[in-house]
N, C-alpha and C. Protein backbone atom coordinates (compact mmCIF):
# COMPACT_ATOMS: atom_id res chain seq x y z
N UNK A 1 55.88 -49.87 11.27
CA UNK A 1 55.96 -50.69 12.48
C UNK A 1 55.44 -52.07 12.12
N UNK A 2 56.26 -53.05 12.23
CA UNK A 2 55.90 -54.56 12.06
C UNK A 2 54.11 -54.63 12.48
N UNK A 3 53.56 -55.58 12.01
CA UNK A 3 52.41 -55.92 12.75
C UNK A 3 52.77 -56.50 14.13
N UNK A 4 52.77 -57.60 14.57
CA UNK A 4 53.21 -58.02 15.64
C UNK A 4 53.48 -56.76 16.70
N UNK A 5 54.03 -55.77 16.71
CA UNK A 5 54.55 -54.61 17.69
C UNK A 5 53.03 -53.71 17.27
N UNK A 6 52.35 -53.57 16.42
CA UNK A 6 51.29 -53.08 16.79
C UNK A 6 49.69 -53.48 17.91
N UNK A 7 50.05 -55.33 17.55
CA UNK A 7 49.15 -55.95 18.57
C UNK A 7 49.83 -55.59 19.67
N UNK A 8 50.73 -55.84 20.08
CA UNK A 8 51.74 -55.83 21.64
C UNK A 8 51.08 -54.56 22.03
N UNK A 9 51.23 -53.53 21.13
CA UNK A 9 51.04 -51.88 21.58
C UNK A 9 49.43 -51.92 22.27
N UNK A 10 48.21 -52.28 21.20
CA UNK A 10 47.24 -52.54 21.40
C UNK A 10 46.79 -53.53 23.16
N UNK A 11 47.59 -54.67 23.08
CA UNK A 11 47.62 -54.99 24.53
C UNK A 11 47.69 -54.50 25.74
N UNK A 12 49.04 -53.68 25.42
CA UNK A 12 49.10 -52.68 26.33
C UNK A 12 48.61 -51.70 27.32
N UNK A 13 47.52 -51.06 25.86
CA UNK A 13 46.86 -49.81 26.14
C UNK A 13 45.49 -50.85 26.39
N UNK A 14 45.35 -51.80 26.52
CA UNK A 14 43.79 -52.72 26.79
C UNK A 14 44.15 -52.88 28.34
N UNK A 15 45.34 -53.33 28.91
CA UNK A 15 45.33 -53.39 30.24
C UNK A 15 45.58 -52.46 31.65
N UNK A 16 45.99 -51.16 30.48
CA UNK A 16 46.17 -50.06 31.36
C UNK A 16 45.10 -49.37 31.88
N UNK A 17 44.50 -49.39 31.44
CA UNK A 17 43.12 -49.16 32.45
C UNK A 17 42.49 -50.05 33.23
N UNK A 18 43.06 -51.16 33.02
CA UNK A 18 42.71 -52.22 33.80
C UNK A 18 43.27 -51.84 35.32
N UNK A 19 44.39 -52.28 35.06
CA UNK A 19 45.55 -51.90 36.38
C UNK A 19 45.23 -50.49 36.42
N UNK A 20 44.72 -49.58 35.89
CA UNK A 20 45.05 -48.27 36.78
C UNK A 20 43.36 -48.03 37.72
N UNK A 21 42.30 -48.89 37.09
CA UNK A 21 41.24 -48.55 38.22
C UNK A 21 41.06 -49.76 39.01
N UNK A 22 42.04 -50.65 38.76
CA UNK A 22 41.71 -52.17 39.58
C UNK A 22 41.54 -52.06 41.25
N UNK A 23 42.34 -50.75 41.83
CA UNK A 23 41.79 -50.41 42.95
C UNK A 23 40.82 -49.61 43.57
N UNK A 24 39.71 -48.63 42.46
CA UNK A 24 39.03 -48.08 42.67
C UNK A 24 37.77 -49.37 42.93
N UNK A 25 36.48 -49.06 43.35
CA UNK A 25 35.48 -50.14 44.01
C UNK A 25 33.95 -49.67 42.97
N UNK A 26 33.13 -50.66 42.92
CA UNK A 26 32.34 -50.37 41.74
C UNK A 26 31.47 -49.43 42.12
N UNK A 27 30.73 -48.86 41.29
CA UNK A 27 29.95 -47.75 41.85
C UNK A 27 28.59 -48.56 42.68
N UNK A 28 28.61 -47.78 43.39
CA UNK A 28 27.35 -48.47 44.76
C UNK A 28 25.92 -49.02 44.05
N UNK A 29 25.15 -49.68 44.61
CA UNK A 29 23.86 -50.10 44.25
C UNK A 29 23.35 -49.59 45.49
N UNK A 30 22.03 -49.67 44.50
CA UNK A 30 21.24 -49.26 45.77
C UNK A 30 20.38 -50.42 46.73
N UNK A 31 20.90 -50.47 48.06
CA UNK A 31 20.89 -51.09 48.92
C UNK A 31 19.12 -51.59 49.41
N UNK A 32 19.02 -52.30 50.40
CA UNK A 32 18.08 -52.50 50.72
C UNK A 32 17.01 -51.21 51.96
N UNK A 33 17.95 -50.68 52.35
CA UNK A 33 17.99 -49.60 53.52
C UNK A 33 16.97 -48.14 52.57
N UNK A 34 17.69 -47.81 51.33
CA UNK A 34 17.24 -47.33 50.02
C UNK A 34 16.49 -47.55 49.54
N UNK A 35 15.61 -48.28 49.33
CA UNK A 35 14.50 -49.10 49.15
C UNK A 35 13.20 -48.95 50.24
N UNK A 36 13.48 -49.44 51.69
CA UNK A 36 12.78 -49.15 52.16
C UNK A 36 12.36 -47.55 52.83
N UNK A 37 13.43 -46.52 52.38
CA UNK A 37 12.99 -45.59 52.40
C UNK A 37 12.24 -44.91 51.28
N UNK A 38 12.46 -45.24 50.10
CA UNK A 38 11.90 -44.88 49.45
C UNK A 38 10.30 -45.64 49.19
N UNK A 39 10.14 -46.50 49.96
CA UNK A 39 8.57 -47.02 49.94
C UNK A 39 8.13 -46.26 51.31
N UNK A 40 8.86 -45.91 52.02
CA UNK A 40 8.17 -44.73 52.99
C UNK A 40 7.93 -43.76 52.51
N UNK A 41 8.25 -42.87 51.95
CA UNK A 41 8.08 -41.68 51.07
C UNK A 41 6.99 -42.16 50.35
N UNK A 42 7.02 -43.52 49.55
CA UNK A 42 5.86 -43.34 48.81
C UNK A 42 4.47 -43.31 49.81
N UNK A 43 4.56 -44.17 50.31
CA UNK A 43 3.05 -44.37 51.68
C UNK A 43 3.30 -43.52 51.66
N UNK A 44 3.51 -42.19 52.75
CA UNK A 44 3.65 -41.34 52.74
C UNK A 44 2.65 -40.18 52.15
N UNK A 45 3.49 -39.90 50.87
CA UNK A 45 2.48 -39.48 50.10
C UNK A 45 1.27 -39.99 49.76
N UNK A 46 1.28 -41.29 49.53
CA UNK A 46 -0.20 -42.20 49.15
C UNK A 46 -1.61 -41.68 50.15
N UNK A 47 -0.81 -41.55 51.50
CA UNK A 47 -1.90 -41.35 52.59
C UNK A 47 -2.28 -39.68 52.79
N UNK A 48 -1.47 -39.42 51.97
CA UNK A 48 -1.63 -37.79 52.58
C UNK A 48 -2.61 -37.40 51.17
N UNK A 49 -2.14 -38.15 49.65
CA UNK A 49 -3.27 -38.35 48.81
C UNK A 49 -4.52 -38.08 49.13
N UNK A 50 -4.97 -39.83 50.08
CA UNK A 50 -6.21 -40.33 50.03
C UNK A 50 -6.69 -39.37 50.98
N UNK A 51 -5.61 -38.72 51.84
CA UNK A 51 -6.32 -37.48 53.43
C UNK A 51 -6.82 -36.36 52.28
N UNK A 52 -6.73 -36.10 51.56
CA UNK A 52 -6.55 -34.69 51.06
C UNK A 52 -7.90 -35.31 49.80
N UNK A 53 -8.08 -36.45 48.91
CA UNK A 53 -9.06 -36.78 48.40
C UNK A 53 -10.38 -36.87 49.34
N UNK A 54 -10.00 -37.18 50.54
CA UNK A 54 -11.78 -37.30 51.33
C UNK A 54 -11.83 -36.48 51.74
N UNK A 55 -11.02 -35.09 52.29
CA UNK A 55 -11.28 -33.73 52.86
C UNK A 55 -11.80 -33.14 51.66
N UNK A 56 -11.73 -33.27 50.55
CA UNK A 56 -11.39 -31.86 50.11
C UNK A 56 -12.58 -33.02 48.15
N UNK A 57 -13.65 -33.54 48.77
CA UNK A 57 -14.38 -34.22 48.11
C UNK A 57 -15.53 -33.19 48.03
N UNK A 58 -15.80 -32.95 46.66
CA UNK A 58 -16.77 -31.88 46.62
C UNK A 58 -18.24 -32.12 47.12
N UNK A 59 -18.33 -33.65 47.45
CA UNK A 59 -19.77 -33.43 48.02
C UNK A 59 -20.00 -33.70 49.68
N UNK A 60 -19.03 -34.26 50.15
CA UNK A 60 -19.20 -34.65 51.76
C UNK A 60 -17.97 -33.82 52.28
N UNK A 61 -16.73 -33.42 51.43
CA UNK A 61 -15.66 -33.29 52.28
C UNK A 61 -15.65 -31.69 52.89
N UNK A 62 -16.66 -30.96 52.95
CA UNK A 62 -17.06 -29.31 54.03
C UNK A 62 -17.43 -30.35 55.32
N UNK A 63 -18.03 -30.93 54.98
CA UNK A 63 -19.20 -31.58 56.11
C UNK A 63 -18.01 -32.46 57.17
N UNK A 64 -16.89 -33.01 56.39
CA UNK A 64 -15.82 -33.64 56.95
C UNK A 64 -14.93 -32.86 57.52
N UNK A 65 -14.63 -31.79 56.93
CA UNK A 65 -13.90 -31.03 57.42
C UNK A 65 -14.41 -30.39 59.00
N UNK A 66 -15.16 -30.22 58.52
CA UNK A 66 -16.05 -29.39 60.18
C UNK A 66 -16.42 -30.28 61.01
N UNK A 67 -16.76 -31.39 60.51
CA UNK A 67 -16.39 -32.55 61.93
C UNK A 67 -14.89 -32.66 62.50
N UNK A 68 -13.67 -32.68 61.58
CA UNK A 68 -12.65 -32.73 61.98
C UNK A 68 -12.01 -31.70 62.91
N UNK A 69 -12.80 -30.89 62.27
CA UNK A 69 -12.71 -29.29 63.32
C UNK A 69 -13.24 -29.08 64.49
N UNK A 70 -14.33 -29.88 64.75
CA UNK A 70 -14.96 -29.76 65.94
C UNK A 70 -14.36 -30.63 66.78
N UNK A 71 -13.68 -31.95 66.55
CA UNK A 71 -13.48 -32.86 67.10
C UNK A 71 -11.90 -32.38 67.91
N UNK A 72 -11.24 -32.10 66.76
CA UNK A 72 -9.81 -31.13 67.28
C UNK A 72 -9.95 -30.06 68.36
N UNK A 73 -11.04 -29.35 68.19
CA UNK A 73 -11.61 -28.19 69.38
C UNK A 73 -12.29 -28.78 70.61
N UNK A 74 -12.54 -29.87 70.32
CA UNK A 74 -13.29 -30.47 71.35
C UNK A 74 -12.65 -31.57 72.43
N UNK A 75 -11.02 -32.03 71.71
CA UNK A 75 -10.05 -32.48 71.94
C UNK A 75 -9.23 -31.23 73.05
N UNK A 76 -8.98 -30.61 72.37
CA UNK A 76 -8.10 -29.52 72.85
C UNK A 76 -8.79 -28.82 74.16
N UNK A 77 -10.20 -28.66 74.48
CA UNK A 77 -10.85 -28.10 75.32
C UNK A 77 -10.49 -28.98 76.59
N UNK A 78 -10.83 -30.41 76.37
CA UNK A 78 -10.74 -31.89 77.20
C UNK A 78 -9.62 -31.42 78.06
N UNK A 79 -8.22 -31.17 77.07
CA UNK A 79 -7.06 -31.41 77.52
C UNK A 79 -6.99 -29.97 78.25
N UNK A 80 -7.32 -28.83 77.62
CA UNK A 80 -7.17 -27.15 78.71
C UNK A 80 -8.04 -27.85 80.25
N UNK A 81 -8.92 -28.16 79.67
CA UNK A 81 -9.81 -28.09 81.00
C UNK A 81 -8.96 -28.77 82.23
N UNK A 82 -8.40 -30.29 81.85
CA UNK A 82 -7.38 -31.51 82.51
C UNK A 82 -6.56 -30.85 82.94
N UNK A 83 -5.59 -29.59 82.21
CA UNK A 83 -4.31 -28.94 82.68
C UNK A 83 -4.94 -28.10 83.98
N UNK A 84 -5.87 -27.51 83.51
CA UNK A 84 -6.41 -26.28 84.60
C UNK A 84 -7.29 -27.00 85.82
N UNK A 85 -7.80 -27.70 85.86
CA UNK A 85 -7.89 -28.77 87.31
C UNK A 85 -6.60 -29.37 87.90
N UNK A 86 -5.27 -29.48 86.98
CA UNK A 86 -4.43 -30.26 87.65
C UNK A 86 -3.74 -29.12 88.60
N UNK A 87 -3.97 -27.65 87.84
CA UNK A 87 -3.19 -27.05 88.26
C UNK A 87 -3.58 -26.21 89.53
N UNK A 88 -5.27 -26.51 89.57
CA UNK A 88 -5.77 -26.34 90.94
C UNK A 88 -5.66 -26.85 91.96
N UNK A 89 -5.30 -28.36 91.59
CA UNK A 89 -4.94 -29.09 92.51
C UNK A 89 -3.81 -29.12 92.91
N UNK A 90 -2.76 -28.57 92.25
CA UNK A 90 -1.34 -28.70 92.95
C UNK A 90 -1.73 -27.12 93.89
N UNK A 91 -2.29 -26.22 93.52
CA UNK A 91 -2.35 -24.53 93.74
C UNK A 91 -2.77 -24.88 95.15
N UNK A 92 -3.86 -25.81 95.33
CA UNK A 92 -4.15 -25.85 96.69
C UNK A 92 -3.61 -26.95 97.59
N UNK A 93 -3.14 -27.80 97.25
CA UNK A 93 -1.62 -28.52 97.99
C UNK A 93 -0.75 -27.57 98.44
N UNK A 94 0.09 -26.63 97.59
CA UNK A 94 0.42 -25.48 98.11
C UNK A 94 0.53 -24.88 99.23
N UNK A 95 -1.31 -24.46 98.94
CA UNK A 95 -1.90 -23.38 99.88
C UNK A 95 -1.77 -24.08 101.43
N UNK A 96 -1.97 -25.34 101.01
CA UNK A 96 -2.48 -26.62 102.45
C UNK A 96 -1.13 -26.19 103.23
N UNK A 97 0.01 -26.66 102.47
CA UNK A 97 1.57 -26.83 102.93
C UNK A 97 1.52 -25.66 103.97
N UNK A 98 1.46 -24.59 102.61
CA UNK A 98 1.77 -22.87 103.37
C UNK A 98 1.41 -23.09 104.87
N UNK A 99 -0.41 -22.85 104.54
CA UNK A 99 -1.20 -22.69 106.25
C UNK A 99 -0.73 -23.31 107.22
N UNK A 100 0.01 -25.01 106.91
CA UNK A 100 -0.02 -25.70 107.67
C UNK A 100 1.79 -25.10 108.41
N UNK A 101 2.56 -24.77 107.40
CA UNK A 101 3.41 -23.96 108.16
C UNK A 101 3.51 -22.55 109.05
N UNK A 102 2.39 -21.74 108.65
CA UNK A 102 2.41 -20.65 109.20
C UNK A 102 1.52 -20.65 110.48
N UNK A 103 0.78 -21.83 110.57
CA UNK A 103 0.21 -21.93 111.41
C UNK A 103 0.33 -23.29 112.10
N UNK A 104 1.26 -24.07 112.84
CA UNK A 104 1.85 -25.12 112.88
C UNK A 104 1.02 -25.62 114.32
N UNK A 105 0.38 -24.79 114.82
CA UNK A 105 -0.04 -25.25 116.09
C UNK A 105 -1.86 -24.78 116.32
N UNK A 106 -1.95 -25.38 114.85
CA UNK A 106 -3.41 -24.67 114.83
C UNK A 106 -4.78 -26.05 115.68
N UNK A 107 -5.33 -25.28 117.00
CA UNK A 107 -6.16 -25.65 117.50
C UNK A 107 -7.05 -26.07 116.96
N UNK A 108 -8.12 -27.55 117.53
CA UNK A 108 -8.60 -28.44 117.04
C UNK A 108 -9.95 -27.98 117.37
N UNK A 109 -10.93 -27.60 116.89
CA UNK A 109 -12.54 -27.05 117.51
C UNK A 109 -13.03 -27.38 118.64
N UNK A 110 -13.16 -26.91 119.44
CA UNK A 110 -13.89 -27.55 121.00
C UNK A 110 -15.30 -28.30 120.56
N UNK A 111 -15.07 -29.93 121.44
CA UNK A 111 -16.03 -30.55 121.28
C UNK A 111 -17.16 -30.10 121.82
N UNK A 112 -18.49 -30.32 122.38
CA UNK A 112 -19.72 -30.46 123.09
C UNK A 112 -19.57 -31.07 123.97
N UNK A 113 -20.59 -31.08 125.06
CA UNK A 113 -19.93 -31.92 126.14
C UNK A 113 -20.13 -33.20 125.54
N UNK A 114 -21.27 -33.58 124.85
CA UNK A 114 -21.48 -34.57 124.28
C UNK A 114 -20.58 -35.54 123.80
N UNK A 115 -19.93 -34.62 122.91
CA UNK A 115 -18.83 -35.23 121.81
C UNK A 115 -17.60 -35.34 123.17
N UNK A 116 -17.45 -34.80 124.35
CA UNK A 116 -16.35 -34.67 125.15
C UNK A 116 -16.47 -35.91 126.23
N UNK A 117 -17.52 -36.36 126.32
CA UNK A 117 -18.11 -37.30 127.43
C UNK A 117 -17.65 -39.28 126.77
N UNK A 118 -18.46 -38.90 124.79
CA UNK A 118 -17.38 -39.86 124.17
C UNK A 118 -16.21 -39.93 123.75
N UNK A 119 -15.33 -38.95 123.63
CA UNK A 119 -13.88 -39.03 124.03
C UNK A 119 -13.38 -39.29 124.70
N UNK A 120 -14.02 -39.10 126.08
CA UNK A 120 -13.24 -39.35 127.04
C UNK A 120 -13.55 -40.92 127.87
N UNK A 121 -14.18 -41.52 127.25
CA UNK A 121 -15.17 -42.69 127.09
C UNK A 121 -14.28 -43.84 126.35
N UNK A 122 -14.39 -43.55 124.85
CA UNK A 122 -13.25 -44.12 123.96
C UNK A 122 -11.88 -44.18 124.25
N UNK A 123 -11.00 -43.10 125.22
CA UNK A 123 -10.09 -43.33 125.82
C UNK A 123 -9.93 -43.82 126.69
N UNK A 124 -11.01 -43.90 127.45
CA UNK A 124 -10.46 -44.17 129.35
C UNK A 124 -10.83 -45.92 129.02
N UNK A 125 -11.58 -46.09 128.43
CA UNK A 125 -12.17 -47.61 128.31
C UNK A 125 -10.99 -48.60 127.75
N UNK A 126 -10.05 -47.64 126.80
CA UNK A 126 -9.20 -48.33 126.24
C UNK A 126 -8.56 -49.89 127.42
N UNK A 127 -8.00 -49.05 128.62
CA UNK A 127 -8.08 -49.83 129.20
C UNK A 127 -8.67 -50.92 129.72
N UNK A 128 -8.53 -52.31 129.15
CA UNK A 128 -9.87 -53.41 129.99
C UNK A 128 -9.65 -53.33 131.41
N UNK A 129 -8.97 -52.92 132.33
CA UNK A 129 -8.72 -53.51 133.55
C UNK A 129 -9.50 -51.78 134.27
N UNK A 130 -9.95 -50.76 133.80
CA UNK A 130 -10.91 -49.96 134.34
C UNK A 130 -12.47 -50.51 134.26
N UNK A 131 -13.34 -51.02 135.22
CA UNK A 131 -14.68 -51.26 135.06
C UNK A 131 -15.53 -50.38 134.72
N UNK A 132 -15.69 -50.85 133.14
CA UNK A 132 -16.48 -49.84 132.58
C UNK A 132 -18.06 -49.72 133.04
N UNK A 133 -18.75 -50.71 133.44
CA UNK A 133 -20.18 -50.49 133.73
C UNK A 133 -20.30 -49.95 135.60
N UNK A 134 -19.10 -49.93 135.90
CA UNK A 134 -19.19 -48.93 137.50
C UNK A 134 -18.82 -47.50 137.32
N UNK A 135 -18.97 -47.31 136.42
CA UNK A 135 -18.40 -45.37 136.07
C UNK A 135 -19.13 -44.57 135.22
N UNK A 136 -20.15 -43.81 135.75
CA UNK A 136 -21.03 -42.79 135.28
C UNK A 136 -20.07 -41.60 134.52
N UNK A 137 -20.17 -41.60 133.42
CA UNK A 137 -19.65 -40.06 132.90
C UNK A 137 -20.28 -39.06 132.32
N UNK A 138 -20.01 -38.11 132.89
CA UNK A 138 -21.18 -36.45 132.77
C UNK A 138 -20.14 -36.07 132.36
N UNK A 139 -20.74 -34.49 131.41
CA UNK A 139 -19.73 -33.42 131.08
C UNK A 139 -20.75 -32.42 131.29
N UNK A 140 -20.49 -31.02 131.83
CA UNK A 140 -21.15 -29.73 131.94
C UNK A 140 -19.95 -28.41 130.97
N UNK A 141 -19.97 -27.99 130.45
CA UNK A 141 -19.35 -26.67 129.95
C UNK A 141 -17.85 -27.01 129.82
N UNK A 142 -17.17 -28.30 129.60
CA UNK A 142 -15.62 -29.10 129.64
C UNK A 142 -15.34 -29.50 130.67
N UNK A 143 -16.20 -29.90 132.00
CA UNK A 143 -15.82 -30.41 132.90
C UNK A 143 -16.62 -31.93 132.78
N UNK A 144 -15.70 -32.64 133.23
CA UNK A 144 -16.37 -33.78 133.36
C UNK A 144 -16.39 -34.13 135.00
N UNK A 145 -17.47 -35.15 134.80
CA UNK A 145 -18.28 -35.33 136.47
C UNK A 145 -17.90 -36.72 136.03
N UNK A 146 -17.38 -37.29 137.59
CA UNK A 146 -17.20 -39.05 137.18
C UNK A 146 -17.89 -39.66 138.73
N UNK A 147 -18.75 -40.35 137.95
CA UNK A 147 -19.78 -41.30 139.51
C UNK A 147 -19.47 -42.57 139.48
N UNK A 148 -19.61 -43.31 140.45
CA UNK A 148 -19.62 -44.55 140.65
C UNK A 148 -19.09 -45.08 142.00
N UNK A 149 -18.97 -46.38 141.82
CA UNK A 149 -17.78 -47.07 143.17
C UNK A 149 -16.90 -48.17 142.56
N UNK A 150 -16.15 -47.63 143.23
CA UNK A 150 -14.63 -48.53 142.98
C UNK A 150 -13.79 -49.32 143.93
N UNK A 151 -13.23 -50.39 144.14
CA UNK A 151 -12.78 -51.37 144.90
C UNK A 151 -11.80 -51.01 145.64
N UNK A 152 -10.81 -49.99 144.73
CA UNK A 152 -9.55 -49.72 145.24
C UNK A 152 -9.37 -48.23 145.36
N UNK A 153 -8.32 -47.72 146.30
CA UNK A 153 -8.70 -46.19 145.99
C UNK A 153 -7.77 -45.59 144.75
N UNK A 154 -6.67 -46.35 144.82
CA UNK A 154 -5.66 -46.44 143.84
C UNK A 154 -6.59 -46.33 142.04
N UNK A 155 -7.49 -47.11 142.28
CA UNK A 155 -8.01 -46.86 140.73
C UNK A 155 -9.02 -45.68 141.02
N UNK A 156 -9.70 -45.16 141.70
CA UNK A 156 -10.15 -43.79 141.50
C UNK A 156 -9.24 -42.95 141.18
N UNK A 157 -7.97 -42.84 141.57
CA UNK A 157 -7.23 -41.60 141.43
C UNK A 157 -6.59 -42.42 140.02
N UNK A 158 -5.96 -43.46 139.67
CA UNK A 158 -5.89 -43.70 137.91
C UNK A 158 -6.84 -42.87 137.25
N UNK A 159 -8.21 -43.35 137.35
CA UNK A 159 -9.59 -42.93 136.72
C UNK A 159 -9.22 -41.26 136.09
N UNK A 160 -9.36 -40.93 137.60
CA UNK A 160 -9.33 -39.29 136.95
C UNK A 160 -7.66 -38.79 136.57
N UNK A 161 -6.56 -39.20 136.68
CA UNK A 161 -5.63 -38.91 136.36
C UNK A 161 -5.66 -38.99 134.76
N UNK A 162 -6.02 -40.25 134.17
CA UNK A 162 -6.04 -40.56 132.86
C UNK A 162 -7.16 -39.64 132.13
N UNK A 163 -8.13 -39.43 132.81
CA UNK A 163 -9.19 -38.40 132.13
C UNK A 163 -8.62 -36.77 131.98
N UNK A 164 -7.69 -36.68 132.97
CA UNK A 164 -7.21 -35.15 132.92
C UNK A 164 -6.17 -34.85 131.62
N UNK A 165 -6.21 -36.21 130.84
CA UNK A 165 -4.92 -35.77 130.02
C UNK A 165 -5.72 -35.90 128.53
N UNK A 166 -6.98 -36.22 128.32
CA UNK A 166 -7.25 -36.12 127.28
C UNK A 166 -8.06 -34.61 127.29
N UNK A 167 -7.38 -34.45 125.93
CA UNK A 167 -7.36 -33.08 124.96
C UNK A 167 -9.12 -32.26 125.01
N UNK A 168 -9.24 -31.47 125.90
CA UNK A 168 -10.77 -31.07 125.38
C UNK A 168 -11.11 -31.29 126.55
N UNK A 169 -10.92 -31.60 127.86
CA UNK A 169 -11.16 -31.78 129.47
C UNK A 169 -10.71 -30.23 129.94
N UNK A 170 -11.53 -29.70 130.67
CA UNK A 170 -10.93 -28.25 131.48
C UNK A 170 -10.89 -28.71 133.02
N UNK A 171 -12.08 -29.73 133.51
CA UNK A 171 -11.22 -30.19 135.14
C UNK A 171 -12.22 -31.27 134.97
N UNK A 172 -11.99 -31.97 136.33
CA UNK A 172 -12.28 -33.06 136.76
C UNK A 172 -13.01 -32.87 137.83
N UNK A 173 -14.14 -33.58 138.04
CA UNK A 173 -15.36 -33.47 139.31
C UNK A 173 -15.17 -35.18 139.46
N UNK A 174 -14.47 -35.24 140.60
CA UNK A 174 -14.42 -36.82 140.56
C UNK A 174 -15.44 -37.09 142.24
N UNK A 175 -16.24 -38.19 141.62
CA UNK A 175 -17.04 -38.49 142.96
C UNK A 175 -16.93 -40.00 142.93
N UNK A 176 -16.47 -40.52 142.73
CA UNK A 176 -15.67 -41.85 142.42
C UNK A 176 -15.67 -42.15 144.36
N UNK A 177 -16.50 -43.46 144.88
CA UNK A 177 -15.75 -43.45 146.32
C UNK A 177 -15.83 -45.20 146.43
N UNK A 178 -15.45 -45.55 147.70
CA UNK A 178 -15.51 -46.62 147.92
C UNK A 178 -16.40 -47.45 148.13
N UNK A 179 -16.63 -48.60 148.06
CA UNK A 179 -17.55 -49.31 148.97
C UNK A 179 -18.32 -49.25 150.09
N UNK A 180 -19.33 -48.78 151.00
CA UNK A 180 -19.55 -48.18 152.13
C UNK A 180 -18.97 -46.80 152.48
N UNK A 181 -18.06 -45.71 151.81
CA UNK A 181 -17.90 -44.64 151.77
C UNK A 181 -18.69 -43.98 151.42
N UNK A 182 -18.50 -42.68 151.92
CA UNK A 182 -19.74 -41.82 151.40
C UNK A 182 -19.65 -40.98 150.05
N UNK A 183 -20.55 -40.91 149.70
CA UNK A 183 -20.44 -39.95 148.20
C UNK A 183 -19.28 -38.37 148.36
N UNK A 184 -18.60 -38.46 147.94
CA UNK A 184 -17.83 -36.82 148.19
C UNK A 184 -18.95 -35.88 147.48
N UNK A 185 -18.87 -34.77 148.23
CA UNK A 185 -19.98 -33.22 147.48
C UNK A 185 -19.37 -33.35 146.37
N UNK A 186 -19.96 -32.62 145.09
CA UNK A 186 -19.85 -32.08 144.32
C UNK A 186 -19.42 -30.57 144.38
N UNK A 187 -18.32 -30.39 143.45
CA UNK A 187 -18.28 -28.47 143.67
C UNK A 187 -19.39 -27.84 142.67
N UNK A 188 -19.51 -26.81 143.56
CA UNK A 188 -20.20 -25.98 143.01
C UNK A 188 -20.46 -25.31 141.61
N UNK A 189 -20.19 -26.11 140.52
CA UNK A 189 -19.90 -25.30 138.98
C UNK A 189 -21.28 -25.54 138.57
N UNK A 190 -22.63 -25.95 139.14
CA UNK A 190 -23.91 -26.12 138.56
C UNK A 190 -23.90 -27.76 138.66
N UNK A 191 -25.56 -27.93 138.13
CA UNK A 191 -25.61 -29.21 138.36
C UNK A 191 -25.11 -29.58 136.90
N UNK A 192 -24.30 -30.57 136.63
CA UNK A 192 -23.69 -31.07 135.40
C UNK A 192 -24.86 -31.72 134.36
N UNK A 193 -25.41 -31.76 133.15
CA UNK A 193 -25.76 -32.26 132.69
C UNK A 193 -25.46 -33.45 131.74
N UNK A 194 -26.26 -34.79 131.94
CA UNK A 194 -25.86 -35.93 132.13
C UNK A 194 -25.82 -36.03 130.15
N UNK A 195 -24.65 -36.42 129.87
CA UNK A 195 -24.59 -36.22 128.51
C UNK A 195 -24.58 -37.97 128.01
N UNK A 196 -23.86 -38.41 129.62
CA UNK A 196 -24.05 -40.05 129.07
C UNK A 196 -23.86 -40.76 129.62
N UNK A 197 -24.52 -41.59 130.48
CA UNK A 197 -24.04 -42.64 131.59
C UNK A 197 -23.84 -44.56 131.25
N UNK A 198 -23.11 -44.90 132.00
CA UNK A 198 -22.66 -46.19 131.96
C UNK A 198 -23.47 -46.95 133.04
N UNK A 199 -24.36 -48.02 132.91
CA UNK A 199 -24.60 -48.71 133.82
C UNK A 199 -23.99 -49.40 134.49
């Protein structure tokens, strides 16, 4: 074979591998993404190293360890204890709901006459246009006794109308009279004891 046709041949076979991987892509590098995982891995290990060199140090690391142990148990207790109060507290929200449904119309403790004489005091006064320093108020056993004098007859009968509707009143002893009228009797339920009067 001439020389010349042996270079040609030689050419040939130099560019055929050229053209036959010219569309394959170079093999990958390793990226930056690669890198920073692999410096996580190293920390990683580095820290779990230096954890495992101070635990496990033949002259302080028992003494470390059992602090770490106590502290974890003492952690964990914090948090049982936190769960088991929370869960008392929802247990008796609950309970509240329940009662308050099964018992939806549950009565309010009977006051004293005491406590019944300022109820009925704090309510009736609400009104400014009732004269509060012309109206004596007694209570005996839930009755209230009402003294004084009043201008109009129209506001005696307000007076005790409005007293008959607060909660914890069983009747009304109204002696409420006019100007130059005479005192009305009292009924007979005992003499009332004076729990609190208005000048």
């Amino acid at each position: 074979m001439p020389r010349w046709g042996r270079q040609a041949g030689r050419r040939r076979s130099a560019l055929v591998p050229r053209l036959l991987f010219a569309g394959e892509q170079r093999p990958p590098t390793r990226s930056r993404k690669s890198f920073g995982q692999l410096a996580t891995v190293a920390a990683s290990a580095l820290a779990a190293g230096v954890a495992l060199g101070f635990f496990l140090d033949p002259r302080s690391g028992t003494q470390r360890r059992h602090s770490l142990r106590d502290r974890v148990k003492a952690t964990l207790r914090r948090r049982v204890r936190g769960l088991e109060r929370q869960t008392r507290y929802e247990a008796g929200k609950v309970t509240g709901i329940t009662h308050r449904i099964a018992h939806p119309q549950h009565e309010p403790a009977e006051l004293d006459d005491i406590g019944l004489v300022h109820k009925v005091e704090s309510e009736l006064f609400r009104d400014r246009s009732i004269p509060k320093g012309r109206i004596s108020i007694n209570a005996d056993r839930g009755i209230i006794v009402l003294r004084g004098q009043l201008d109009d007859a129209q506001d005696i009968e307000r007076v005790e109308r409005e007293v008959r509707k607060v909660a914890g009143v069983r009747d009304v002893d109204n002696l409420l009279h006019l100007p130059g009228a005479p005192v009305p009797a009292s009924r007979p339920h005992g003499e009332p004891r004076a729990a609190n009067s208005a000048e």
